[in-house]
Protein backbone atom coordinates (compact mmCIF):
# COMPACT_ATOMS: atom_id res chain seq x y z
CA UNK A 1 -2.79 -15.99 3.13
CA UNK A 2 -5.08 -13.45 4.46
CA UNK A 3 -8.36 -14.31 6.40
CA UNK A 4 -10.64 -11.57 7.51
CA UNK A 5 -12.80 -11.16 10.72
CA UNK A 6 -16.60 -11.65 10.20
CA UNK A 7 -17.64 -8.34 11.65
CA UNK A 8 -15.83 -6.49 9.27
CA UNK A 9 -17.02 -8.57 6.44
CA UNK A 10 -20.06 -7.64 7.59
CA UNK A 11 -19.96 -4.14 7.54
CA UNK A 12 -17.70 -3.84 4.56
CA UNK A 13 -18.70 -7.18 2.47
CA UNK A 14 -17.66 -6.00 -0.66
CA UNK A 15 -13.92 -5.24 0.19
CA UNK A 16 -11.41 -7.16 -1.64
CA UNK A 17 -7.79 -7.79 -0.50
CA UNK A 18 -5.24 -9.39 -3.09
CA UNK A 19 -2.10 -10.56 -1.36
CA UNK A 20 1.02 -11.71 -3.23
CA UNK A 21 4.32 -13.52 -2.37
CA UNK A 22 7.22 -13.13 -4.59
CA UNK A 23 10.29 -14.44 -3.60
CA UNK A 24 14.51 -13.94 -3.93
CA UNK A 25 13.99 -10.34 -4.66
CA UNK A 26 16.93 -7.77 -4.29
CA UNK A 27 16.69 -4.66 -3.04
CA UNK A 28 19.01 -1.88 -3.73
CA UNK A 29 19.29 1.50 -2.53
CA UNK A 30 19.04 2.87 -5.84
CA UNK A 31 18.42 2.38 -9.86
CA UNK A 32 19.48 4.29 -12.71
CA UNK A 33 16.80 2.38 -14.75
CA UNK A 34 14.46 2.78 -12.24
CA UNK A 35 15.38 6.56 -11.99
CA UNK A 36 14.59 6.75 -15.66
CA UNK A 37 10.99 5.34 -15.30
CA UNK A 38 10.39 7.50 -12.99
CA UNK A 39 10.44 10.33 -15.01
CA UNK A 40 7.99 8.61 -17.54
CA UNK A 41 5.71 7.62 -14.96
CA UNK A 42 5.76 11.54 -13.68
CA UNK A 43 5.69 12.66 -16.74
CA UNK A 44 2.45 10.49 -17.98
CA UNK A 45 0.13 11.80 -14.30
CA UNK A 46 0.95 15.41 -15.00
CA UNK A 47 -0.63 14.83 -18.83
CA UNK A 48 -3.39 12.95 -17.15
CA UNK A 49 -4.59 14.26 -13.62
CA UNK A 50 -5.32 18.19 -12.44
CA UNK A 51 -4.56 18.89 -9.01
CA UNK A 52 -8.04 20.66 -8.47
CA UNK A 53 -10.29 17.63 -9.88
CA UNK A 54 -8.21 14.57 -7.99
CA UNK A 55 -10.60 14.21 -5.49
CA UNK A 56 -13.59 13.75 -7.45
CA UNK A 57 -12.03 10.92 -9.45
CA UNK A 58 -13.78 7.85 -9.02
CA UNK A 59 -11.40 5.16 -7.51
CA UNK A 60 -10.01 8.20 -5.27
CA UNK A 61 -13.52 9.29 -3.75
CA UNK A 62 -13.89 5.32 -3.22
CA UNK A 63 -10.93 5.10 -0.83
CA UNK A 64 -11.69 8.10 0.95
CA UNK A 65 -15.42 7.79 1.34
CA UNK A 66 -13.64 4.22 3.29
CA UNK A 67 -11.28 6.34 5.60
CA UNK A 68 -13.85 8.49 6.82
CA UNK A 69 -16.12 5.31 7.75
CA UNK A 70 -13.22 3.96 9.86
CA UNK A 71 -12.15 7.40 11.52
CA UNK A 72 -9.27 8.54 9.68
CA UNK A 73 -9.15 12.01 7.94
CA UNK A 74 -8.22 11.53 3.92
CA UNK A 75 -7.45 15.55 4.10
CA UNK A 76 -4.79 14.51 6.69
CA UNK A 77 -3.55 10.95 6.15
CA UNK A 78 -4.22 10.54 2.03
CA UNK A 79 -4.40 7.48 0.38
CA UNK A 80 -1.13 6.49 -0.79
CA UNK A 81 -2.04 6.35 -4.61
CA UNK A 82 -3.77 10.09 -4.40
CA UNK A 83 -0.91 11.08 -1.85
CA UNK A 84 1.74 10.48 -4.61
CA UNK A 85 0.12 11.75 -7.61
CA UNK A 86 -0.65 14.91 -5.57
CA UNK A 87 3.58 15.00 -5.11
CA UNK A 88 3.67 15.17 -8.89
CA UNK A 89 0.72 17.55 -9.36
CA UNK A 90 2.71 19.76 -6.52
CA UNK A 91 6.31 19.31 -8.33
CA UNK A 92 7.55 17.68 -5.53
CA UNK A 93 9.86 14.49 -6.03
CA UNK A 94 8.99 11.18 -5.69
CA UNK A 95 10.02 9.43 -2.08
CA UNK A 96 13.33 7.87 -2.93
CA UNK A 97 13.37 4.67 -0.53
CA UNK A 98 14.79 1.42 -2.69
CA UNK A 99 14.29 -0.04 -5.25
CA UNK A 100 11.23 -2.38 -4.20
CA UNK A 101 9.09 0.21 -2.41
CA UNK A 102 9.78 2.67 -5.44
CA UNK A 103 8.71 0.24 -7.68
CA UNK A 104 5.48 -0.74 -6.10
CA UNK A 105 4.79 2.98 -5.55
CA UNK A 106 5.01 3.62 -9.59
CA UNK A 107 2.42 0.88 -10.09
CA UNK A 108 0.08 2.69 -7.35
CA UNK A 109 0.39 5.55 -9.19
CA UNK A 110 -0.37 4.15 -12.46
CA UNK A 111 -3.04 1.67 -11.12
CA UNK A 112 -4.78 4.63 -8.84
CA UNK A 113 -4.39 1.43 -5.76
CA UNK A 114 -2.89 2.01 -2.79
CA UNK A 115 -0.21 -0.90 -2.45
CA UNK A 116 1.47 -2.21 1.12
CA UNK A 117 4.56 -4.80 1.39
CA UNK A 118 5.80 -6.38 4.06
CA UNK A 119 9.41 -8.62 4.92
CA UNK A 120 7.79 -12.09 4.92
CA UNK A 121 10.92 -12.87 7.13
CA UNK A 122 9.87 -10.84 9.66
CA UNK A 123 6.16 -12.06 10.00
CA UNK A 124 5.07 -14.55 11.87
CA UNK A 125 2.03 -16.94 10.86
CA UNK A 126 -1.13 -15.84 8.63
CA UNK A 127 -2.05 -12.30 8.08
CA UNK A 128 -5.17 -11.15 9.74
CA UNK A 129 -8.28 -8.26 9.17
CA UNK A 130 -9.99 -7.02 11.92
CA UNK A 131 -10.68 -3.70 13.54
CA UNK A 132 -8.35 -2.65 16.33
CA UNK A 133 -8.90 -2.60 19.69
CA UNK A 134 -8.62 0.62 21.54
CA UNK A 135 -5.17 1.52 23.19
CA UNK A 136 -3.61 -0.88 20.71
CA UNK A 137 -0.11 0.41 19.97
CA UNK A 138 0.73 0.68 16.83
CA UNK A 139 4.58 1.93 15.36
CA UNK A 140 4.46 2.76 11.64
CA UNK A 141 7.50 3.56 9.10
CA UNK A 142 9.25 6.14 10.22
CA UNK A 143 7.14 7.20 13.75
CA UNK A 144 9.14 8.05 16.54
CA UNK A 145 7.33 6.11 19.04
CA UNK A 146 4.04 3.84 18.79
CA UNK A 147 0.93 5.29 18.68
CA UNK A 148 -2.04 4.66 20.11
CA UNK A 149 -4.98 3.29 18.74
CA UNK A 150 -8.60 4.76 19.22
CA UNK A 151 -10.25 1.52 18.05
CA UNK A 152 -12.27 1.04 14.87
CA UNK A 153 -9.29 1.16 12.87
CA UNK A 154 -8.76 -1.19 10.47
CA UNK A 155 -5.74 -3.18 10.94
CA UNK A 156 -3.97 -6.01 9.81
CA UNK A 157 -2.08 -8.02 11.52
CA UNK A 158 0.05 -11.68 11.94
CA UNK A 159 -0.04 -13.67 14.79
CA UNK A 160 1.67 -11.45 16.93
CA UNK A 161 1.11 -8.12 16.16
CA UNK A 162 -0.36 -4.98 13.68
CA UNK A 163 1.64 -5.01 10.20
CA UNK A 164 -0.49 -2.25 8.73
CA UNK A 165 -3.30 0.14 9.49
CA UNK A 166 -5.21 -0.26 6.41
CA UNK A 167 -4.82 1.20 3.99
CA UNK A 168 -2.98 3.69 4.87
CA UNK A 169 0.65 2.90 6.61
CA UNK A 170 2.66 -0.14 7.17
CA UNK A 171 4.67 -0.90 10.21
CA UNK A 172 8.44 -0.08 11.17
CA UNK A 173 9.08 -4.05 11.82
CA UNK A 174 8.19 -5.42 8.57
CA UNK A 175 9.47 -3.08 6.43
CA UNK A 176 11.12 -3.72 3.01
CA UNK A 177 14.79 -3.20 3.28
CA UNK A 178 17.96 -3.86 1.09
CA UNK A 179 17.92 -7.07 3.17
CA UNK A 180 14.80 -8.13 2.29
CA UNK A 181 14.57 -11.03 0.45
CA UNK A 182 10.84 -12.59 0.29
CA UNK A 183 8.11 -10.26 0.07
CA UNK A 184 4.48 -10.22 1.00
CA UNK A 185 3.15 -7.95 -1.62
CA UNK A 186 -0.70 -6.70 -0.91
CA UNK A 187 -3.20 -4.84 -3.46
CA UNK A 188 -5.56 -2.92 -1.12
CA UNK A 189 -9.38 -2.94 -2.36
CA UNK A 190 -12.66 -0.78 -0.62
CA UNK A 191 -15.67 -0.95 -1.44
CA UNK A 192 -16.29 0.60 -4.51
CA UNK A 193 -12.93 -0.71 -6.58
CA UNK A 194 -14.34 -3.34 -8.77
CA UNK A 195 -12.21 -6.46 -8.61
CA UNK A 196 -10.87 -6.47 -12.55
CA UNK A 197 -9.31 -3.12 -11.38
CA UNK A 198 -7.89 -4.41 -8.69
CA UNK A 199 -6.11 -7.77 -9.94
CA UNK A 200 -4.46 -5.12 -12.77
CA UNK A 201 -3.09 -3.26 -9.83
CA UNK A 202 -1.59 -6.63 -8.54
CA UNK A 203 0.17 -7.41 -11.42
CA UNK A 204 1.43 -4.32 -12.79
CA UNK A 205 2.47 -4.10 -8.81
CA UNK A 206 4.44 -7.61 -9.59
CA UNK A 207 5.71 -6.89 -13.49
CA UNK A 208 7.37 -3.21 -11.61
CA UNK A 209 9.18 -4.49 -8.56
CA UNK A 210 10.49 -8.11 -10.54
CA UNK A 211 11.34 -5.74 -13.53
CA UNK A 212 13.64 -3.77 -11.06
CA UNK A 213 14.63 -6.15 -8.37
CA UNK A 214 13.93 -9.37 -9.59
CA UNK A 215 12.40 -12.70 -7.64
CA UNK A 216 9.88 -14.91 -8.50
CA UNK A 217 5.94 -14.65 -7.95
CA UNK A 218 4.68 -17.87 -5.81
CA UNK A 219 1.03 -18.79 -7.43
């Protein structure tokens, strides 16, 4: 499902990708369940993280040590799993999207992984690792317009264009919506994030979003 280009193999050979399909999910705007686990889930990082020590944690220092290496700042653009447990440590709320993508981010939290998910609908082909290419274009959730890529970034992509700058943010076009019905689910691994670590992140990733919105894991 994902194949990976040999010069980044090379210079980062012992970074793991998991990727996942799970399909006839459905995605609501919002869960009372769901709403309810949240507050367990917040509850359980402010008994087990401090705000001051986050960064030093292991799996944490692992993803950052990563961005640096491919030119993106972690004090600026945080890895999503450190990004939301600093939220918590900061009593701010959760990002309420839908059900799926506040699913997967409770497992990122819990796992310490930083997660990405993608509309397999809206993809076209086999997903792809490379670097990018300077002046790429590139328009993530959210962004107003593209932006543009300096190269050296580490994207991936399908057979037509960037789904994700990894790992850090996924694109505007493949985005999981209410619509969204078959899901390409990925666990993102750097070196450093042993692979038992990161196949627990997969499925409590996979037990959270079928728990709250259903479908059926492909093997």
């Amino acid at each position: 499902m994902l194949t990976y280009d040999s010069r980044l193999k090379d210079r980062f050979p012992r970074t793991e990708v998991l990727t996942s399909r799970i399909k006839d999910i459905k995605v609501e705007r919002r869960s009372a369940e769901l709403e309810k686990f949240k507050e367990e889930i917040v509850k359980g990082a402010k008994e087990n993280y401090k705000l001051e020590s986050l960064k030093d944690l292991a799996a944490f220092k692992a993803y950052r040590d990563f961005f640096w290496r491919v030119g993106i700042d972690p004090t600026k653009n945080r890895p999503a799993s450190e990004a939301l447990i600093r939220r918590i440590l900061g009593g701010k709320p959760l990002p309420s999207i839908n059900t799926f993508v506040d699913a997967y981010n409770l497992a990122s939290i819990r796992s310490e992984i930083p997660l990405a998910a993608f509309d397999a609908e809206k993809t076209r082909g086999a997903l792809y690792m490379r670097f990018a290419n300077s002046g790429e274009e590139f328009l993530g959730i959210g962004m107003e317009k593209p932006m543009t890529l300096k190269g050296g970034e580490v994207v991936i992509t399908d057979e037509e264009k960037i789904v994700a700058i990894y790992p850090h943010r996924d694109a505007e076009d493949t985005k999981i919506t209410e619509e969204t019905r078959n899901v390409i689910l990925m666990t993102c691994g750097v070196p450093g994030i042993s692979a038992e670590k990161l196949q627990k992140a997969k499925s409590l990733a996979i037990e959270y979003v079928t728990r709250f919105c259903g479908g059926e894991p492909e093997s």
